[in-house]
N, C-alpha and C. Protein backbone atom coordinates (compact mmCIF):
# COMPACT_ATOMS: atom_id res chain seq x y z
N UNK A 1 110.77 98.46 107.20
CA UNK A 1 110.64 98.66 105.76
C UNK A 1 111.82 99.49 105.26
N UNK A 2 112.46 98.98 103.93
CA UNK A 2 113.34 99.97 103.52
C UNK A 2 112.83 101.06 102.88
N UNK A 3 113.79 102.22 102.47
CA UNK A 3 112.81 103.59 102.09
C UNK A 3 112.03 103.06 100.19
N UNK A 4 112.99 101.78 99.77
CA UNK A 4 112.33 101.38 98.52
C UNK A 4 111.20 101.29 98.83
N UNK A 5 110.95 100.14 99.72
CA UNK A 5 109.94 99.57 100.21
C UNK A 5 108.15 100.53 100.26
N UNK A 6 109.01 101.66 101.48
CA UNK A 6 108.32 102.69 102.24
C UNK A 6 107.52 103.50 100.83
N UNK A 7 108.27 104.16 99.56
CA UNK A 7 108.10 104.78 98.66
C UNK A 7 107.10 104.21 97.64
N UNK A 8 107.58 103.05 97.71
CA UNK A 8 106.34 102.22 96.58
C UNK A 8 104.86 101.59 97.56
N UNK A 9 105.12 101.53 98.54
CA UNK A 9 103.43 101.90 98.88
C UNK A 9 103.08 102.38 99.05
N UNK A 10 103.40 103.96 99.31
CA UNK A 10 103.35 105.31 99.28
C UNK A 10 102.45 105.39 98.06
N UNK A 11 103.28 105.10 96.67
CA UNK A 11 102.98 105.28 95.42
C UNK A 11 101.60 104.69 95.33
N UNK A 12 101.72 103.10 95.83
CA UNK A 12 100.66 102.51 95.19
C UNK A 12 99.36 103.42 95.79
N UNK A 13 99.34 103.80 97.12
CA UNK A 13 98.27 104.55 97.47
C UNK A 13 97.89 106.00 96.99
N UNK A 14 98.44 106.86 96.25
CA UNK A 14 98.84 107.77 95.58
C UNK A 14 98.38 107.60 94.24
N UNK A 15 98.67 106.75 93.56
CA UNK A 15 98.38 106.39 91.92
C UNK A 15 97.58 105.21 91.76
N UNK A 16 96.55 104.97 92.86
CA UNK A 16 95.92 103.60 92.52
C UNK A 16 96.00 102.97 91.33
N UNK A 17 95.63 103.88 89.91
CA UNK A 17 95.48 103.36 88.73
C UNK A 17 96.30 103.33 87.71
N UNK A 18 97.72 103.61 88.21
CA UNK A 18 98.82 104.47 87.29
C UNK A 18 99.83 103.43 87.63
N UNK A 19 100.50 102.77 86.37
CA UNK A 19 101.97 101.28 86.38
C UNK A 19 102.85 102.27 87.53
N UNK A 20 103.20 101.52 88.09
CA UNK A 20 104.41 101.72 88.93
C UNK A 20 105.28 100.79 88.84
N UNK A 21 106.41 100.86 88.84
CA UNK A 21 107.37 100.68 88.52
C UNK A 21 109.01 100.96 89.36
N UNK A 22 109.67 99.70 90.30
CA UNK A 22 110.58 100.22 91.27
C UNK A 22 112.02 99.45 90.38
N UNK A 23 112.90 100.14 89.83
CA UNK A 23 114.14 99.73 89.44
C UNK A 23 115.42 99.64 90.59
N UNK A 24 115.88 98.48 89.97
CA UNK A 24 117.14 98.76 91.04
C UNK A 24 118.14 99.60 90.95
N UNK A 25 118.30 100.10 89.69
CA UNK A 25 118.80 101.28 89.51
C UNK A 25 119.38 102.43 90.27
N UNK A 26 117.50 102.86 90.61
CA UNK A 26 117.16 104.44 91.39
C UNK A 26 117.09 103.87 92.37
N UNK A 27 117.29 102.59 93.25
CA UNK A 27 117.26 103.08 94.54
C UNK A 27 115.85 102.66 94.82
N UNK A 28 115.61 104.22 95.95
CA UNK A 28 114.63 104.17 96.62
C UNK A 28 113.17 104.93 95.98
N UNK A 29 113.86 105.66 94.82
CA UNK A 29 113.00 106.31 94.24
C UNK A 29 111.91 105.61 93.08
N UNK A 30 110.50 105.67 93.03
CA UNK A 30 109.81 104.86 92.22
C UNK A 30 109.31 105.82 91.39
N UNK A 31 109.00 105.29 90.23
CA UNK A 31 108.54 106.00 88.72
C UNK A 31 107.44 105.45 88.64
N UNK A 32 106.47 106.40 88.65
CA UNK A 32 104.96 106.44 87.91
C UNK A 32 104.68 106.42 86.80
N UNK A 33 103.99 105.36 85.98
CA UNK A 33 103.91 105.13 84.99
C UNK A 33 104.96 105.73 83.85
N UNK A 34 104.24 106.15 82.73
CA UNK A 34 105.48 105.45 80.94
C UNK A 34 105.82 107.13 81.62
N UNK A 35 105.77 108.08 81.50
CA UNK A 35 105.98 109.48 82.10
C UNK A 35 107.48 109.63 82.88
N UNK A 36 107.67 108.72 83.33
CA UNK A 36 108.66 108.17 84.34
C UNK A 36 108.64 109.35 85.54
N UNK A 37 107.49 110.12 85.81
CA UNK A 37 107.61 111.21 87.26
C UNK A 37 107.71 109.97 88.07
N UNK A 38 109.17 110.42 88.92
CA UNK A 38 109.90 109.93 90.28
C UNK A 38 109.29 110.52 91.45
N UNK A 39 109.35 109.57 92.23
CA UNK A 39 108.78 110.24 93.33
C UNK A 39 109.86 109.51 94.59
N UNK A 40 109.92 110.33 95.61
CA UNK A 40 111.34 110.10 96.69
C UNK A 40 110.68 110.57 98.00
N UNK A 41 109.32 109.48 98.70
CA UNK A 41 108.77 110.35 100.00
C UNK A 41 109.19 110.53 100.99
N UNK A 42 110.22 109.39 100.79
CA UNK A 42 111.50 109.09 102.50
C UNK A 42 112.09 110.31 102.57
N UNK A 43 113.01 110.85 101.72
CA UNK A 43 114.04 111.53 101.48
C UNK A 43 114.00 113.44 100.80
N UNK A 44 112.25 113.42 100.52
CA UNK A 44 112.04 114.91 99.54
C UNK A 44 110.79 115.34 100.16
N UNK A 45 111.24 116.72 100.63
CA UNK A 45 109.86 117.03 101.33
C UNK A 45 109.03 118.08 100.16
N UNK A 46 109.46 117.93 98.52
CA UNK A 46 108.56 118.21 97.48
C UNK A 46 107.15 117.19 97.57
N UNK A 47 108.09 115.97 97.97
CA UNK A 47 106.89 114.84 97.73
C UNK A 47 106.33 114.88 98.76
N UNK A 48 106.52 114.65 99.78
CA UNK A 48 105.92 114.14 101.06
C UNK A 48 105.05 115.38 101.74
N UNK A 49 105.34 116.44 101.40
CA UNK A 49 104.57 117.91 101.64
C UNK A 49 102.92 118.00 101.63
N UNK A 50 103.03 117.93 99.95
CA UNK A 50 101.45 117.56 100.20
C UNK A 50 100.66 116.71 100.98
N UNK A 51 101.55 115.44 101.32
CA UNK A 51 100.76 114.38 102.15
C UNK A 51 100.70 114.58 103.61
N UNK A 52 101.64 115.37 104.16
CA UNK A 52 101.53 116.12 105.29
C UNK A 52 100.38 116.86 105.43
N UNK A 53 100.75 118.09 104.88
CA UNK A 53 99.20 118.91 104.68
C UNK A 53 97.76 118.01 104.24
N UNK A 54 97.80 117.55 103.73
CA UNK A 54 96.41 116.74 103.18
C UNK A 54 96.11 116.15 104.62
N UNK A 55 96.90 115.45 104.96
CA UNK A 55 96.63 114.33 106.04
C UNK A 55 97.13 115.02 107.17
N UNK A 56 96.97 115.97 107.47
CA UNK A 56 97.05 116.89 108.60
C UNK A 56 98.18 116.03 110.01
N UNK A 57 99.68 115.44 109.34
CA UNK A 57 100.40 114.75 110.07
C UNK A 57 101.08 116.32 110.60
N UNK A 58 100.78 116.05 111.84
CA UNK A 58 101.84 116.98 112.75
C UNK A 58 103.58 116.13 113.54
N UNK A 59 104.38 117.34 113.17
CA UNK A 59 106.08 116.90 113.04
C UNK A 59 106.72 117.50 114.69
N UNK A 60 107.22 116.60 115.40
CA UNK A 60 108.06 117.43 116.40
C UNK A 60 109.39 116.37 116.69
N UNK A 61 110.18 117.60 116.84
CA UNK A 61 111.45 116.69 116.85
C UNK A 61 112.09 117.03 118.52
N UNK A 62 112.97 115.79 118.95
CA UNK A 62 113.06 116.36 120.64
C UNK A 62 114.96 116.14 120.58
N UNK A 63 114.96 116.12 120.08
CA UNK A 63 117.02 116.21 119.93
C UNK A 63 117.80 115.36 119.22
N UNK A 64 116.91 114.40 119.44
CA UNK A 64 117.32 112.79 118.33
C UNK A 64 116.38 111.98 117.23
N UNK A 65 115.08 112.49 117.42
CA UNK A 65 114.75 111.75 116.42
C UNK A 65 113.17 112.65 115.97
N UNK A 66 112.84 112.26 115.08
CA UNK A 66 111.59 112.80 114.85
C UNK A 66 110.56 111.98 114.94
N UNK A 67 109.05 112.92 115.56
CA UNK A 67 108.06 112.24 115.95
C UNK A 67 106.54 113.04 114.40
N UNK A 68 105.88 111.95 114.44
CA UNK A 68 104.60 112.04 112.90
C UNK A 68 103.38 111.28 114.12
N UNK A 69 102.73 112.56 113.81
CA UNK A 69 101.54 111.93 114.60
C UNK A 69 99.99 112.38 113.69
N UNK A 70 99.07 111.11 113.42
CA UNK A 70 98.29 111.63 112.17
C UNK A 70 96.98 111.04 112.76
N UNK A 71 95.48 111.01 112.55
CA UNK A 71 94.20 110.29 112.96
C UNK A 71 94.16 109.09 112.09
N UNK A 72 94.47 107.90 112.34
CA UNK A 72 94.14 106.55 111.32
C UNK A 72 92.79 106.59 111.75
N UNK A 73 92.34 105.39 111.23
CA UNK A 73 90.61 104.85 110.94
C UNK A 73 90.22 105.28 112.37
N UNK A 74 88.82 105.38 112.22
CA UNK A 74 87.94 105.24 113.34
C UNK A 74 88.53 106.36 114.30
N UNK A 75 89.16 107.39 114.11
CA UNK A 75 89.67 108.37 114.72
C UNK A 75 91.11 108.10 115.23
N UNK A 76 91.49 107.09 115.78
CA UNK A 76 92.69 106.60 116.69
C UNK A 76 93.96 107.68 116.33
N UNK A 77 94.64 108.11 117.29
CA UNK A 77 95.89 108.38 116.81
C UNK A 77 96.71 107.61 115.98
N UNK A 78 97.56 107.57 115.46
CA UNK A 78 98.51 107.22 114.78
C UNK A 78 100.31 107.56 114.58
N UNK A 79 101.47 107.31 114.90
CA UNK A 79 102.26 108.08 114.67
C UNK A 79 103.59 107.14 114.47
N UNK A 80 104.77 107.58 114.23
CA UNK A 80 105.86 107.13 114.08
C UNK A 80 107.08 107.65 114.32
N UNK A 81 108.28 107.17 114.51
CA UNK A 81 109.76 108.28 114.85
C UNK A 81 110.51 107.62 113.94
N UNK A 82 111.45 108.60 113.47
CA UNK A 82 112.65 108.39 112.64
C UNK A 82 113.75 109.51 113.08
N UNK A 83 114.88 109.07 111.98
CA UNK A 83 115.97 110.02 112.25
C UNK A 83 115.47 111.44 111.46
N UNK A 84 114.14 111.12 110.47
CA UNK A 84 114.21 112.63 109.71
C UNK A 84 112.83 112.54 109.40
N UNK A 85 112.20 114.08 109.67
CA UNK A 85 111.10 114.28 109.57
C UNK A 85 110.38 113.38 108.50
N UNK A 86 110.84 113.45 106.85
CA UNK A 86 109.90 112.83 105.93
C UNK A 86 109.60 111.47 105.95
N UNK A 87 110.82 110.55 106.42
CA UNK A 87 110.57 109.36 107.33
C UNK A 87 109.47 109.19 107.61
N UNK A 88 109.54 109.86 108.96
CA UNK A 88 108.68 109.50 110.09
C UNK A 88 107.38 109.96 108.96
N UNK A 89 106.95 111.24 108.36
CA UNK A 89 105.46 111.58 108.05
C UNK A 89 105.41 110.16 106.91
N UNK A 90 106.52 110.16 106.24
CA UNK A 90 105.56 108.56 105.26
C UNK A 90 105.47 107.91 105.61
N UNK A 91 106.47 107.31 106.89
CA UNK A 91 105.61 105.96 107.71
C UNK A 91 104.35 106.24 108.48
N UNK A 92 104.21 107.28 109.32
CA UNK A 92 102.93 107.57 110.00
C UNK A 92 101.86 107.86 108.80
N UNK A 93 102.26 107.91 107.63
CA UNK A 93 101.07 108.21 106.73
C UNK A 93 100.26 106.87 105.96
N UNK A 94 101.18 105.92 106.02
CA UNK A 94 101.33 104.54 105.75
C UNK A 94 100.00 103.39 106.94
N UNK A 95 100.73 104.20 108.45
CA UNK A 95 99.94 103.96 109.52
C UNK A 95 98.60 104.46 109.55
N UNK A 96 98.27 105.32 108.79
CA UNK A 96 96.93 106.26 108.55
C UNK A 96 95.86 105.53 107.94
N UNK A 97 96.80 105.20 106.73
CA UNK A 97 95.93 104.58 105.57
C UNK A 97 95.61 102.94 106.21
N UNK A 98 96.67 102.15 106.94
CA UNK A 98 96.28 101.26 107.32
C UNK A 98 97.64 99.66 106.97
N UNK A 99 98.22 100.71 106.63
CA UNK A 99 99.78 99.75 106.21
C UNK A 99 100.44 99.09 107.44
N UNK A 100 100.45 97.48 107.10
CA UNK A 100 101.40 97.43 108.63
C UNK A 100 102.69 97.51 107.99
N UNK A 101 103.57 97.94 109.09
CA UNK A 101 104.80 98.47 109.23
C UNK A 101 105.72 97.43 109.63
């Protein structure tokens, strides 16, 4: 998934009921409804913070890449690696909710 990609289903799970909206413009960043609040979960750990904490994703990094490890359905682990922590927690958070990747 690209981080456009990654960010707007982020969103959609985030704002169930709120227009979203991905321009080619911004990139990777998607705007929530007429308000236009941006949101950037790949890349801003303003955004992706809370969803860490909420979703109790634990972060460890081993020299090259980072590891997101979170409980999806029915208890199961869940997790993902990237080159950068917020990466990895929005894809493993993606994996939580039940997103295939």
């Amino acid at each position: 998934m690209t981080d456009a990609e990654i960010n707007l289903a982020i969103a959609k799970i985030e704002y169930p009921n709120r227009v979203i909206d991905q321009h080619q413009d911004v990139g990777a960043i998607v705007i929530i409804g007429t308000g236009f609040k941006t949101k950037d979960y790949v890349n801003n750990w303003a955004d992706i913070g809370e969803i860490i904490e909420r979703e109790k994703i634990a972060l460890s990094y081993d020299g090259d890449v980072w590891f997101a490890y979170g409980l999806g359905g029915r208890g199961r682990e869940v997790g993902a690696c990237e080159k950068t922590p917020t990466k990895a927690a929005a894809l493993c958070f993606l994996k939580i909710r039940g997103v295939e990747i």
